[in-house]
PDB file of N, CA and C in Angstrom:
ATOM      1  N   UNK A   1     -68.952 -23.410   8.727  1.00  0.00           N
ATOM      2  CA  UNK A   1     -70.220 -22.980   9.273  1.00  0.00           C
ATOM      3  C   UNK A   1     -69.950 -21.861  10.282  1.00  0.00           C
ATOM      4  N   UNK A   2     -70.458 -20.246  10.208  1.00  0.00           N
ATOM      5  CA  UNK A   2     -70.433 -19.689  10.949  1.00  0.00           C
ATOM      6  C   UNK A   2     -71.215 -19.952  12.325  1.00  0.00           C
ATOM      7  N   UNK A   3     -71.310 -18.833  13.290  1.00  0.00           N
ATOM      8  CA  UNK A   3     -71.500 -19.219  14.565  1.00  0.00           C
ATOM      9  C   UNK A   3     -73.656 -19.487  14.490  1.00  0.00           C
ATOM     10  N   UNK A   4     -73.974 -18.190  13.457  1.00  0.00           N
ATOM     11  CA  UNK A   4     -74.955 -17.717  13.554  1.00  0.00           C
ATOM     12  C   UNK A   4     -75.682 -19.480  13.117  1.00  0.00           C
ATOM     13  N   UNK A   5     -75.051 -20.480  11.739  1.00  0.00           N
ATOM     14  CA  UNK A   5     -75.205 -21.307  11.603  1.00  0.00           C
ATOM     15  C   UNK A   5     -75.460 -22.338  12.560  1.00  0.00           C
ATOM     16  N   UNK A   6     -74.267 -22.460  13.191  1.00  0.00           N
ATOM     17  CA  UNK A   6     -73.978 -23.420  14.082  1.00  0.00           C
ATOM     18  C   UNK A   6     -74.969 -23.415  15.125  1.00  0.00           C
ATOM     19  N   UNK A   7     -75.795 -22.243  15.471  1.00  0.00           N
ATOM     20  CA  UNK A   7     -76.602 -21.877  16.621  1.00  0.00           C
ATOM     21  C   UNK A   7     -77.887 -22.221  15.948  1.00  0.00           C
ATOM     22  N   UNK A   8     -78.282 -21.857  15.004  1.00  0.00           N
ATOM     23  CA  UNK A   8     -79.759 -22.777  14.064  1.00  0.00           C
ATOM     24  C   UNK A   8     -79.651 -24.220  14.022  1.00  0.00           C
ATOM     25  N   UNK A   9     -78.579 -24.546  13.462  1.00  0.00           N
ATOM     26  CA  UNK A   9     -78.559 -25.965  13.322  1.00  0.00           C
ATOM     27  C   UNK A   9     -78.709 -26.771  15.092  1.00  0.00           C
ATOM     28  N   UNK A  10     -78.406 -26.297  15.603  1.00  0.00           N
ATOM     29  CA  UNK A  10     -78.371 -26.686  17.138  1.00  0.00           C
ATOM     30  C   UNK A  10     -79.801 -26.742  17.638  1.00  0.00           C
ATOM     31  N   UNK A  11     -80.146 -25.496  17.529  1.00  0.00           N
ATOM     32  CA  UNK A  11     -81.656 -25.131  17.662  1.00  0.00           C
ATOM     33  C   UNK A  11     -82.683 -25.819  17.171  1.00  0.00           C
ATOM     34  N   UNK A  12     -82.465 -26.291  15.790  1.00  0.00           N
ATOM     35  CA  UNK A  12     -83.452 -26.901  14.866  1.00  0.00           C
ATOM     36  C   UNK A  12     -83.358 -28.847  15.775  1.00  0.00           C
ATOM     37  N   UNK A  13     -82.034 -28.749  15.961  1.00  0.00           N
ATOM     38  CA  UNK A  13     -81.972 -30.524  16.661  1.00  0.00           C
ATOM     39  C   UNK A  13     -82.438 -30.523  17.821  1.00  0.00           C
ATOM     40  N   UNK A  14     -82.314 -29.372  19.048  1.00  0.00           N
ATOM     41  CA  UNK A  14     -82.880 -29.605  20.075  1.00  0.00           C
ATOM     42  C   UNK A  14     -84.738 -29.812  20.093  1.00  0.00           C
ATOM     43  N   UNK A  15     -84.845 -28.670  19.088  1.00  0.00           N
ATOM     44  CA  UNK A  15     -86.579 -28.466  19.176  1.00  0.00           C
ATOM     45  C   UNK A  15     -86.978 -29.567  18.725  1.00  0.00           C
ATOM     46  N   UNK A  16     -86.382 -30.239  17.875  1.00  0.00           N
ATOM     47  CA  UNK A  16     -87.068 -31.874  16.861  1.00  0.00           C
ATOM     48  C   UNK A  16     -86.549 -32.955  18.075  1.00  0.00           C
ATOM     49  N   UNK A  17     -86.079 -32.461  19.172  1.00  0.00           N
ATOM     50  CA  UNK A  17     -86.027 -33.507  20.506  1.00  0.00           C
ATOM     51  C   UNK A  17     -86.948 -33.242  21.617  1.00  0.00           C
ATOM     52  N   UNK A  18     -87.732 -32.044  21.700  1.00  0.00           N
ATOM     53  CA  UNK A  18     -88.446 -31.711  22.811  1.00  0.00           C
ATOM     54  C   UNK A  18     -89.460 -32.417  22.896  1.00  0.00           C
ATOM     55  N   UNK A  19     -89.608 -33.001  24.319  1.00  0.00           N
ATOM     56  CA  UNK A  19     -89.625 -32.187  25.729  1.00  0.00           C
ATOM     57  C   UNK A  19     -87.968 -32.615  25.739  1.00  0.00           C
ATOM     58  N   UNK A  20     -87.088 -32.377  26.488  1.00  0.00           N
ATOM     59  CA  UNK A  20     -85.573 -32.675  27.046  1.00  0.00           C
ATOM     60  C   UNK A  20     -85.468 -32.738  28.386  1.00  0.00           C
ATOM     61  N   UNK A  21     -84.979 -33.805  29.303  1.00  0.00           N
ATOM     62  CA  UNK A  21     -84.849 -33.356  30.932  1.00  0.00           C
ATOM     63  C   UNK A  21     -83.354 -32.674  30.610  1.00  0.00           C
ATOM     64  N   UNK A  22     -83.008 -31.791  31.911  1.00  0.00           N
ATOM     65  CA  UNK A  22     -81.431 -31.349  32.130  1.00  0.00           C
ATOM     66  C   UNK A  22     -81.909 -31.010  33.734  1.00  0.00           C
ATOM     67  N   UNK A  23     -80.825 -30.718  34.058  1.00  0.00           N
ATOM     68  CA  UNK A  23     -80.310 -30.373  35.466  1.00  0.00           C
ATOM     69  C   UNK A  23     -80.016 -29.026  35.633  1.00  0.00           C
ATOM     70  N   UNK A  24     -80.266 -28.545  36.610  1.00  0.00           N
ATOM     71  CA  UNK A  24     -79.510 -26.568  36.700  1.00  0.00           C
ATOM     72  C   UNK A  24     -78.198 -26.708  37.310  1.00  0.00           C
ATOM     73  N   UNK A  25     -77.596 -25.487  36.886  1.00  0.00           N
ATOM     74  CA  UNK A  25     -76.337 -25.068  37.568  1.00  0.00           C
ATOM     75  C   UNK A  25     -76.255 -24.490  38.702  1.00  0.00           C
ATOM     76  N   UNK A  26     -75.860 -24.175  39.529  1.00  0.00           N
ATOM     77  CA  UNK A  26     -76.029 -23.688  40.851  1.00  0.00           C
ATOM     78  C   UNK A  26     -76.411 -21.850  40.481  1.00  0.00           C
ATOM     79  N   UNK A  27     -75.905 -21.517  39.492  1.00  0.00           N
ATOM     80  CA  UNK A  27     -76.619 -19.550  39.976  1.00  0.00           C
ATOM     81  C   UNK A  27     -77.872 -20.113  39.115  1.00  0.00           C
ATOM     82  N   UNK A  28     -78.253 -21.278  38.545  1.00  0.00           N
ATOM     83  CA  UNK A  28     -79.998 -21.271  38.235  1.00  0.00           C
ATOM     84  C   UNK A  28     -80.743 -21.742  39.647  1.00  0.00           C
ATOM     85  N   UNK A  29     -80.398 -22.262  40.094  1.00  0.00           N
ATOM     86  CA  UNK A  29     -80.974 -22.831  41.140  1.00  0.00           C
ATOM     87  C   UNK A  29     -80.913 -21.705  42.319  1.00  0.00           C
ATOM     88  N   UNK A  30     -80.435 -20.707  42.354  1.00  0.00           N
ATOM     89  CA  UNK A  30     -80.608 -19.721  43.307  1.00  0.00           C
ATOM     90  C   UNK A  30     -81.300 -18.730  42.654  1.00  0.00           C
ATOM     91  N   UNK A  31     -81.945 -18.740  41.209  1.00  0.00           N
ATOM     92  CA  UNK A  31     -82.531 -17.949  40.768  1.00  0.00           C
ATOM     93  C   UNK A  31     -84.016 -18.579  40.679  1.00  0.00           C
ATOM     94  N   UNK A  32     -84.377 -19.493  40.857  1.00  0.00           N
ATOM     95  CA  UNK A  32     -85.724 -20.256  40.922  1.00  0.00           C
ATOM     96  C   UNK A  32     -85.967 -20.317  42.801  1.00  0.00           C
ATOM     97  N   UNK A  33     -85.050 -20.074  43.243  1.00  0.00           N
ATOM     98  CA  UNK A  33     -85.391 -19.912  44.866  1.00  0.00           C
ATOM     99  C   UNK A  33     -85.520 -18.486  45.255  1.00  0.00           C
ATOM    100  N   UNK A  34     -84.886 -17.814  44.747  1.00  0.00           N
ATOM    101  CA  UNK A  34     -85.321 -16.649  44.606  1.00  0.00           C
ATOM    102  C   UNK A  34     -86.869 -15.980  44.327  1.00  0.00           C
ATOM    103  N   UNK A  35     -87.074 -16.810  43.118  1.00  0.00           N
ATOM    104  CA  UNK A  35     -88.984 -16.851  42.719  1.00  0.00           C
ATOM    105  C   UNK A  35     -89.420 -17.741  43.174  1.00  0.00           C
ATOM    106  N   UNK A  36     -88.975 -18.507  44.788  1.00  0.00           N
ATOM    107  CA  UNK A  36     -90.342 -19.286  45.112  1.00  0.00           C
ATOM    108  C   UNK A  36     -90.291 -20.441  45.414  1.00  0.00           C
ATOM    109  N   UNK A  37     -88.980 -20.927  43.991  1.00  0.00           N
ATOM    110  CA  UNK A  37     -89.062 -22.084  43.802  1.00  0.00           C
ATOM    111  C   UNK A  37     -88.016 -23.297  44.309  1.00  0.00           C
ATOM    112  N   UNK A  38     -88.131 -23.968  45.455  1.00  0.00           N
ATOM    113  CA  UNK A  38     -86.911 -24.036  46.076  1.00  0.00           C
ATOM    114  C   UNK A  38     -86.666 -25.584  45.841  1.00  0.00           C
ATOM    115  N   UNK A  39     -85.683 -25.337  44.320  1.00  0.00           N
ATOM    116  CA  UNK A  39     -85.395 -26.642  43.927  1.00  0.00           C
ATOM    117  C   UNK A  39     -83.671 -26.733  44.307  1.00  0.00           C
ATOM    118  N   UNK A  40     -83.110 -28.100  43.617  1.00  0.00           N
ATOM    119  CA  UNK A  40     -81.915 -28.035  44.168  1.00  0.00           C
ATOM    120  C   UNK A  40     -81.220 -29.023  42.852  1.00  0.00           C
ATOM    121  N   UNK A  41     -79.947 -28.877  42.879  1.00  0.00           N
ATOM    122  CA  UNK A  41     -79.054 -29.088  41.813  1.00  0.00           C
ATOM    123  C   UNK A  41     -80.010 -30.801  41.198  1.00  0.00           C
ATOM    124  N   UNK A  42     -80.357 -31.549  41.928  1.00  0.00           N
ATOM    125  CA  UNK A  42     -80.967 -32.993  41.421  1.00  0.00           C
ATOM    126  C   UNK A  42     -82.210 -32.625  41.353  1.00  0.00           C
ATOM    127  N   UNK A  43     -82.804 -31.369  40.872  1.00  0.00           N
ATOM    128  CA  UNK A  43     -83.932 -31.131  40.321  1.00  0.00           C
ATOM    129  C   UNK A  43     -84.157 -31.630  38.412  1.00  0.00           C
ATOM    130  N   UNK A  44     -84.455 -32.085  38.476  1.00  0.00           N
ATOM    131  CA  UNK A  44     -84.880 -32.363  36.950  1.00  0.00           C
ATOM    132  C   UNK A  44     -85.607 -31.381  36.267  1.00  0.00           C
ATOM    133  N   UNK A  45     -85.093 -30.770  35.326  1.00  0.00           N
ATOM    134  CA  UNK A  45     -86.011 -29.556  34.812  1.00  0.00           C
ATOM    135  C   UNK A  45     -86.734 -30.146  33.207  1.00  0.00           C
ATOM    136  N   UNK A  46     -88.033 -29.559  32.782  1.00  0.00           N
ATOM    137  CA  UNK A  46     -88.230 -29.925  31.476  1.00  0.00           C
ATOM    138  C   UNK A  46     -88.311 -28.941  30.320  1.00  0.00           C
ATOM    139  N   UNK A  47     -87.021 -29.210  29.403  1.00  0.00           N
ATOM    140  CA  UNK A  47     -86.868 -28.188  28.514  1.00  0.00           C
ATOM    141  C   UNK A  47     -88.255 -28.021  27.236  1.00  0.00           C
ATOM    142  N   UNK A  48     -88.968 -26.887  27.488  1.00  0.00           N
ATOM    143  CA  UNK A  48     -90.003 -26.887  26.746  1.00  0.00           C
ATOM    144  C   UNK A  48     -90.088 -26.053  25.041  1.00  0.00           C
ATOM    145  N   UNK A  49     -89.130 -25.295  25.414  1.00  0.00           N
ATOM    146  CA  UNK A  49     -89.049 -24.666  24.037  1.00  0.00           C
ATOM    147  C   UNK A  49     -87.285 -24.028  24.525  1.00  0.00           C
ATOM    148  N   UNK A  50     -86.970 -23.851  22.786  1.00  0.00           N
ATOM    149  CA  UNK A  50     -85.425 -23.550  22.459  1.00  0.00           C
ATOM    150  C   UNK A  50     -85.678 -22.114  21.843  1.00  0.00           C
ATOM    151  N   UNK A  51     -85.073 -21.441  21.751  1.00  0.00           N
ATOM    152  CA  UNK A  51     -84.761 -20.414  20.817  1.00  0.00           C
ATOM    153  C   UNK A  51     -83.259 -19.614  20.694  1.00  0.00           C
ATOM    154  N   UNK A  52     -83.512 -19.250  19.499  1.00  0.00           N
ATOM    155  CA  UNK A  52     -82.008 -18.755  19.201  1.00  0.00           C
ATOM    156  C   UNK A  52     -81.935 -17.710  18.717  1.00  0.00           C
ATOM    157  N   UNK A  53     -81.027 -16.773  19.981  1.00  0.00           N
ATOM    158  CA  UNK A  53     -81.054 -15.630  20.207  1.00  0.00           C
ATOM    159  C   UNK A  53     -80.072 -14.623  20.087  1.00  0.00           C
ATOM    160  N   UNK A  54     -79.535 -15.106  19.174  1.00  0.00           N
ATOM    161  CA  UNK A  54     -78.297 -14.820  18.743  1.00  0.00           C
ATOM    162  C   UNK A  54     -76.766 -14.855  18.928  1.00  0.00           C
ATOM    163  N   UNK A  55     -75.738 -14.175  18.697  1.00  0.00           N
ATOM    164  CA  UNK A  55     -74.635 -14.569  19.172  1.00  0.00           C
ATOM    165  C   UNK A  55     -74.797 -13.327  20.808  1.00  0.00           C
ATOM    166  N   UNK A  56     -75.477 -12.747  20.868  1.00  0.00           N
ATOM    167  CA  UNK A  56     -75.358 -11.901  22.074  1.00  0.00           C
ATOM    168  C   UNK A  56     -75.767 -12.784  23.264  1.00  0.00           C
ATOM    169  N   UNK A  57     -76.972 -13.311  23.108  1.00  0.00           N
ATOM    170  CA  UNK A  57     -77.267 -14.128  24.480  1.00  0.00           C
ATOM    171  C   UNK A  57     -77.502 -15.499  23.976  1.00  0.00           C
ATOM    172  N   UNK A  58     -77.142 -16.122  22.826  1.00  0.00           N
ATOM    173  CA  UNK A  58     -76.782 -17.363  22.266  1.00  0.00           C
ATOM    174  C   UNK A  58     -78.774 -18.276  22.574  1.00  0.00           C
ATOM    175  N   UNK A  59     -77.989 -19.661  22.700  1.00  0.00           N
ATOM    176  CA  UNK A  59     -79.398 -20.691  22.978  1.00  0.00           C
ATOM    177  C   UNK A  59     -80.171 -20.343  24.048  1.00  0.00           C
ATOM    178  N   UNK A  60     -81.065 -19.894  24.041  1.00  0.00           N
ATOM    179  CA  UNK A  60     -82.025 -20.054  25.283  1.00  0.00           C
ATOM    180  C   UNK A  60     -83.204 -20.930  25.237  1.00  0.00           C
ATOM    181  N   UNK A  61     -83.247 -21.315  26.439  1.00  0.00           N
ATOM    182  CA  UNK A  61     -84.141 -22.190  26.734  1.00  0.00           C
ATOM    183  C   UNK A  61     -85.463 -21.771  27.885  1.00  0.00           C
ATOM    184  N   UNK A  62     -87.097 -22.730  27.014  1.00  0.00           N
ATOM    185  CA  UNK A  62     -87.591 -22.389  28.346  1.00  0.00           C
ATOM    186  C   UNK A  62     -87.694 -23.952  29.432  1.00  0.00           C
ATOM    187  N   UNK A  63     -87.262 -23.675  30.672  1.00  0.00           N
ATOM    188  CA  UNK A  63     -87.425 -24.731  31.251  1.00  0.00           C
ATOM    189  C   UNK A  63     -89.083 -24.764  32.172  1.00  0.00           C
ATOM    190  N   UNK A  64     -89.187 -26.076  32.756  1.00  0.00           N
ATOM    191  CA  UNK A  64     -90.531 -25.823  33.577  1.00  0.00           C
ATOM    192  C   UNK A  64     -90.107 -27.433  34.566  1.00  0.00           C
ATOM    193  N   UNK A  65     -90.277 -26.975  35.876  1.00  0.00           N
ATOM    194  CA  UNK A  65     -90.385 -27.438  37.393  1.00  0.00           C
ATOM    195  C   UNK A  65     -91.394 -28.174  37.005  1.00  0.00           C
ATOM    196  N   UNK A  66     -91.709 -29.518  37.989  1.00  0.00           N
ATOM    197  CA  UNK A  66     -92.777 -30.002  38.128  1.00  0.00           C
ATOM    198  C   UNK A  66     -93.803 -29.718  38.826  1.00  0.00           C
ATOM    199  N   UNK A  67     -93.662 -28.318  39.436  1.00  0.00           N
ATOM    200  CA  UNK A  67     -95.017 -28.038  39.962  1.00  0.00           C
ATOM    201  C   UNK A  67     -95.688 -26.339  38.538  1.00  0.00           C
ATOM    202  N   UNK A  68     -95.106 -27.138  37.705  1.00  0.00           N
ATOM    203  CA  UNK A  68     -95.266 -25.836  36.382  1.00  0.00           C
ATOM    204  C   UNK A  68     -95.173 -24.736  36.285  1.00  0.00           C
ATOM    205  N   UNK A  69     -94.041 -23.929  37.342  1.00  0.00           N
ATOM    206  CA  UNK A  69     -93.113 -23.073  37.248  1.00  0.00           C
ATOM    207  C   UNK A  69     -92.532 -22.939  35.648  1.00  0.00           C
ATOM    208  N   UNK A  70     -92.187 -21.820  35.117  1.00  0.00           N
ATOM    209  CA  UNK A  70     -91.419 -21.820  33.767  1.00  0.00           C
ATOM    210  C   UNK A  70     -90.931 -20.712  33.863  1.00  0.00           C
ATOM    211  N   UNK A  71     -89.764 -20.806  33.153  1.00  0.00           N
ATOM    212  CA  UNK A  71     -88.482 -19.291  33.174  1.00  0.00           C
ATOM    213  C   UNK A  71     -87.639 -19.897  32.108  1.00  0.00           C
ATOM    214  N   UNK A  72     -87.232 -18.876  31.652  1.00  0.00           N
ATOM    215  CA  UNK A  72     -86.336 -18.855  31.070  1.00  0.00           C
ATOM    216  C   UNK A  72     -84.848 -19.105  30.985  1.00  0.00           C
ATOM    217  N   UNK A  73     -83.936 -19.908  30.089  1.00  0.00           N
ATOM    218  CA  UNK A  73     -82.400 -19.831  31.156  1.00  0.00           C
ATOM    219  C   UNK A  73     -81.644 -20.132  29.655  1.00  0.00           C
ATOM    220  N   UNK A  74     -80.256 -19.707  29.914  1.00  0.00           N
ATOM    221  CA  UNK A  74     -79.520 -20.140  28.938  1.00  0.00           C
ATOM    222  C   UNK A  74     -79.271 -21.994  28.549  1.00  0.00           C
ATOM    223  N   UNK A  75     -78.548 -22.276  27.276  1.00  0.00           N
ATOM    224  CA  UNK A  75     -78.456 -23.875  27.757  1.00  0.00           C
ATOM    225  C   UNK A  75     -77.210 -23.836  27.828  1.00  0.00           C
ATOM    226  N   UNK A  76     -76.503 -22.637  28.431  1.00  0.00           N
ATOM    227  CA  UNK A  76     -75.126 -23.005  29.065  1.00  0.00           C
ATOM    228  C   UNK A  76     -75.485 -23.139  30.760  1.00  0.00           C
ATOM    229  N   UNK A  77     -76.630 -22.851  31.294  1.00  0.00           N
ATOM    230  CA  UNK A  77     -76.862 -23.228  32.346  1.00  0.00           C
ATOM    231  C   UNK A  77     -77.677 -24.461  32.708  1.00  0.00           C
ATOM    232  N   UNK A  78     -77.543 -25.273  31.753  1.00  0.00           N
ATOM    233  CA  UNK A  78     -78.059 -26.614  32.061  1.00  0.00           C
ATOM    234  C   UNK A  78     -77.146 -27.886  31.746  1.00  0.00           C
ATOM    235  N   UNK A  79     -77.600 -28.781  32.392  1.00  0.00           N
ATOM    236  CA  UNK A  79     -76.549 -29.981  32.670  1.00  0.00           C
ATOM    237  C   UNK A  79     -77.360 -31.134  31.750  1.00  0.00           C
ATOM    238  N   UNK A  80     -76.711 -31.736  31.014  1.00  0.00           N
ATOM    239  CA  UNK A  80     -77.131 -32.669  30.356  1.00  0.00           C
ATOM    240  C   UNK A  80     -76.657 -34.391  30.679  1.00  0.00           C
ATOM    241  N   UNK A  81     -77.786 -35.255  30.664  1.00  0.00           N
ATOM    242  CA  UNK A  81     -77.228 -37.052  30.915  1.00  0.00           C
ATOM    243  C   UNK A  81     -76.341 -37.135  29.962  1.00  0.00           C
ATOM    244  N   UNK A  82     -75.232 -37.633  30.388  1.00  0.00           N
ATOM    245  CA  UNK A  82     -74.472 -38.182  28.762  1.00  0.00           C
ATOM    246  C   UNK A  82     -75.467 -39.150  28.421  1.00  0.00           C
ATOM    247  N   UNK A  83     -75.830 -39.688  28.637  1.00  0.00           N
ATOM    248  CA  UNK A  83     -76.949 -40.509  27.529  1.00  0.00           C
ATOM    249  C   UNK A  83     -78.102 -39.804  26.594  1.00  0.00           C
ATOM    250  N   UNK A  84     -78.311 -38.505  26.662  1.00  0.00           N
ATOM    251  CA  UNK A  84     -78.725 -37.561  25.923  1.00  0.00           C
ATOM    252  C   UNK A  84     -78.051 -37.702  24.366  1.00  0.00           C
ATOM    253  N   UNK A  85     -79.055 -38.049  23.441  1.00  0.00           N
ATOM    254  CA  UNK A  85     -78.621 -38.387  21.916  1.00  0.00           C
ATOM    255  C   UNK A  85     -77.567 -36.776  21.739  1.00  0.00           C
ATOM    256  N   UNK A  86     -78.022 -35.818  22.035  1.00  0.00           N
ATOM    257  CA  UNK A  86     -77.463 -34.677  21.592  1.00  0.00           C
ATOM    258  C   UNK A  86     -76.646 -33.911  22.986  1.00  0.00           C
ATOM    259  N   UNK A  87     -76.258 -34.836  23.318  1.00  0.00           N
ATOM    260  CA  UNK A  87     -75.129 -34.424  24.826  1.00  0.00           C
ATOM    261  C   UNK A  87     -73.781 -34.193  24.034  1.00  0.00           C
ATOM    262  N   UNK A  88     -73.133 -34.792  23.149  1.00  0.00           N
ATOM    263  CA  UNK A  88     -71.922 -34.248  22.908  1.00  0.00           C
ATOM    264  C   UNK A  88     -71.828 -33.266  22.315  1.00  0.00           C
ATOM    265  N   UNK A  89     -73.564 -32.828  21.254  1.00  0.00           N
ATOM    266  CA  UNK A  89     -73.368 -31.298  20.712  1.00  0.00           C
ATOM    267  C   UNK A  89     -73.444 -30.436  21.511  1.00  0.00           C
ATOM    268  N   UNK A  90     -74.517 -30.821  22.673  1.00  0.00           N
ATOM    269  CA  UNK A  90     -74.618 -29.647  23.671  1.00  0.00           C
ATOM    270  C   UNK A  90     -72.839 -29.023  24.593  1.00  0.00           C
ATOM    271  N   UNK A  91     -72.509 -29.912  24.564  1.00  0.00           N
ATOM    272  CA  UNK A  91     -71.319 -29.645  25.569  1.00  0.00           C
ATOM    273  C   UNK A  91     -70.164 -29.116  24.403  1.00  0.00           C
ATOM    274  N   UNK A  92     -70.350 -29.470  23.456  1.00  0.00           N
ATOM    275  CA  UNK A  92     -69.015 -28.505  22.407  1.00  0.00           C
ATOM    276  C   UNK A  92     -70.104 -27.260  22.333  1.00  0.00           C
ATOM    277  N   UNK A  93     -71.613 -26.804  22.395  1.00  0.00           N
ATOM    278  CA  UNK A  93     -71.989 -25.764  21.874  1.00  0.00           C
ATOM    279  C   UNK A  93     -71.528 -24.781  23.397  1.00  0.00           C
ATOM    280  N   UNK A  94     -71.902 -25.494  24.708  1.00  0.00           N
ATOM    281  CA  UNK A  94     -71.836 -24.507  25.766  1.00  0.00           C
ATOM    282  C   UNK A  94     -70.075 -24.716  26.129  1.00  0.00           C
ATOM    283  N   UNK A  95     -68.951 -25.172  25.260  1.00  0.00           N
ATOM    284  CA  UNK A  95     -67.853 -25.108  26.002  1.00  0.00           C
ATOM    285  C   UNK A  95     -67.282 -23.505  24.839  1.00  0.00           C
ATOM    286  N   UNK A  96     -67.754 -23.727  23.761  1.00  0.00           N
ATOM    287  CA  UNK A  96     -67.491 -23.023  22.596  1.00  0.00           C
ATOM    288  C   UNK A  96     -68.431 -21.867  22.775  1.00  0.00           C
ATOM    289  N   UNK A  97     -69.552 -21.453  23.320  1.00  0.00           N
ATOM    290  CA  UNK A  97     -70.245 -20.463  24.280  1.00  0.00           C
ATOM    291  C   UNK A  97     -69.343 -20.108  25.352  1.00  0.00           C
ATOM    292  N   UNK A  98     -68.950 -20.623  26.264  1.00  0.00           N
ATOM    293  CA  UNK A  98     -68.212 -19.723  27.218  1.00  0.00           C
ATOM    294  C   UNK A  98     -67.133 -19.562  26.954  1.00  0.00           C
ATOM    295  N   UNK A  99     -66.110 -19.661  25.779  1.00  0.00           N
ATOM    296  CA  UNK A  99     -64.817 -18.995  25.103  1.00  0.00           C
ATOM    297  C   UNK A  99     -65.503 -17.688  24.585  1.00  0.00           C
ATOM    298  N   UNK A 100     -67.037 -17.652  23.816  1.00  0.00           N
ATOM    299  CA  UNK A 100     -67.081 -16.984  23.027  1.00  0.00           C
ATOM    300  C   UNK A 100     -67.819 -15.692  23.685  1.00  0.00           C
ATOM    301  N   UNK A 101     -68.310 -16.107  24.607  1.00  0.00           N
ATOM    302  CA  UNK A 101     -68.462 -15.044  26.130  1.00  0.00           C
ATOM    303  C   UNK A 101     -67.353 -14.049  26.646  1.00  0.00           C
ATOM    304  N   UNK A 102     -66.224 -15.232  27.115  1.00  0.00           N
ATOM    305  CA  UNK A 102     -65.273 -14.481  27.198  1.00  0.00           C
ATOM    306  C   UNK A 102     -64.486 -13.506  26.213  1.00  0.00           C
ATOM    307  N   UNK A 103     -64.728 -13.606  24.952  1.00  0.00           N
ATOM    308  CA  UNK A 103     -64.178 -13.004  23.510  1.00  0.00           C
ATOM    309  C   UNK A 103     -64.890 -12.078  23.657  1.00  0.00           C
ATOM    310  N   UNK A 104     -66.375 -12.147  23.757  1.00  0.00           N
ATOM    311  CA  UNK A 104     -67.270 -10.618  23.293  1.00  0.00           C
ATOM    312  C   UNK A 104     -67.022  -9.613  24.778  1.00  0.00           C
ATOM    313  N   UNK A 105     -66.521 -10.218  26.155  1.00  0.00           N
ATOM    314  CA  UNK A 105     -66.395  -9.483  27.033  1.00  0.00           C
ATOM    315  C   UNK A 105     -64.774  -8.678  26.752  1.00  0.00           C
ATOM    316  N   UNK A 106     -64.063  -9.258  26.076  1.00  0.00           N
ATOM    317  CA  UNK A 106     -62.893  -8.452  26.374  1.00  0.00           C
ATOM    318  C   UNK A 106     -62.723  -7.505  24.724  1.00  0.00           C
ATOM    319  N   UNK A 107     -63.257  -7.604  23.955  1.00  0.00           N
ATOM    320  CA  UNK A 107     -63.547  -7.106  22.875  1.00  0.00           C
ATOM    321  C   UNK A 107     -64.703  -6.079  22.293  1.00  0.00           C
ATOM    322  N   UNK A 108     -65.906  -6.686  23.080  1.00  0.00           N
ATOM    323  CA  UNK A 108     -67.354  -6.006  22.837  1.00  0.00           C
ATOM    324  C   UNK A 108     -67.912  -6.290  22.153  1.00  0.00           C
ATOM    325  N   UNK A 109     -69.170  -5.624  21.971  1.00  0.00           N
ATOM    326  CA  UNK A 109     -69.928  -6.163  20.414  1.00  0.00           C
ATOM    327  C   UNK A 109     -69.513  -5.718  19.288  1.00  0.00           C
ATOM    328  N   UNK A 110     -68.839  -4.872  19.116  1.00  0.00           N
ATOM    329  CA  UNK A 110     -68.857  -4.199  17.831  1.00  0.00           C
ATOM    330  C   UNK A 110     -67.632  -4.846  16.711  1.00  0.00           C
TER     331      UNK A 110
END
């Protein structure tokens, strides 16, 4: 299964799971305080929609605050319960995302 695969098939399981809670990473959480929103790493976020955006900026997600804030964020910037049915795909998709980050940075797109 190529990557482009692997990123649909991911996509298609998260969206047939939504709504999703996750957690932010610390540069999300300075980017929602930035707009306003002054949450903090034990913020619970609710993943409302997935999309897949290719191998350039991979899974994105939209999240939304409980006071119905919504932005946009990667789902390498979100933290998942291991009790999440799809926590062990998420964490091989965002560990296999930031190798593949580092690959297109020292290589490029082309």
């Amino acid at each position: 299964m190529d990557i482009s695969e692997q990123y649909n098939d991911l996509t298609a399981r998260i969206t047939d799971s939504l709504p999703l809670k996750a957690f932010p990473i610390r540069e999300l959480v300075q980017i929602f305080r930035k707009n306003g929103h002054p949450i903090t790493l034990k913020t619970e976020l609710k993943i409302t929609g997935v999309y897949n955006s290719g191998d350039t900026s991979g899974i994105m997600c939209t999240v939304e605050i409980a006071d119905g804030y919504k932005m946009a964020c990667a789902l390498t910037h979100l933290i998942f319960l291991r009790s999440d049915k799809l926590y062990s795909d998420i964490m091989d998709y965002q560990r296999e995302r930031v190798k593949r980050i580092k690959q297109l940075n020292l290589t490029g797109l082309n």
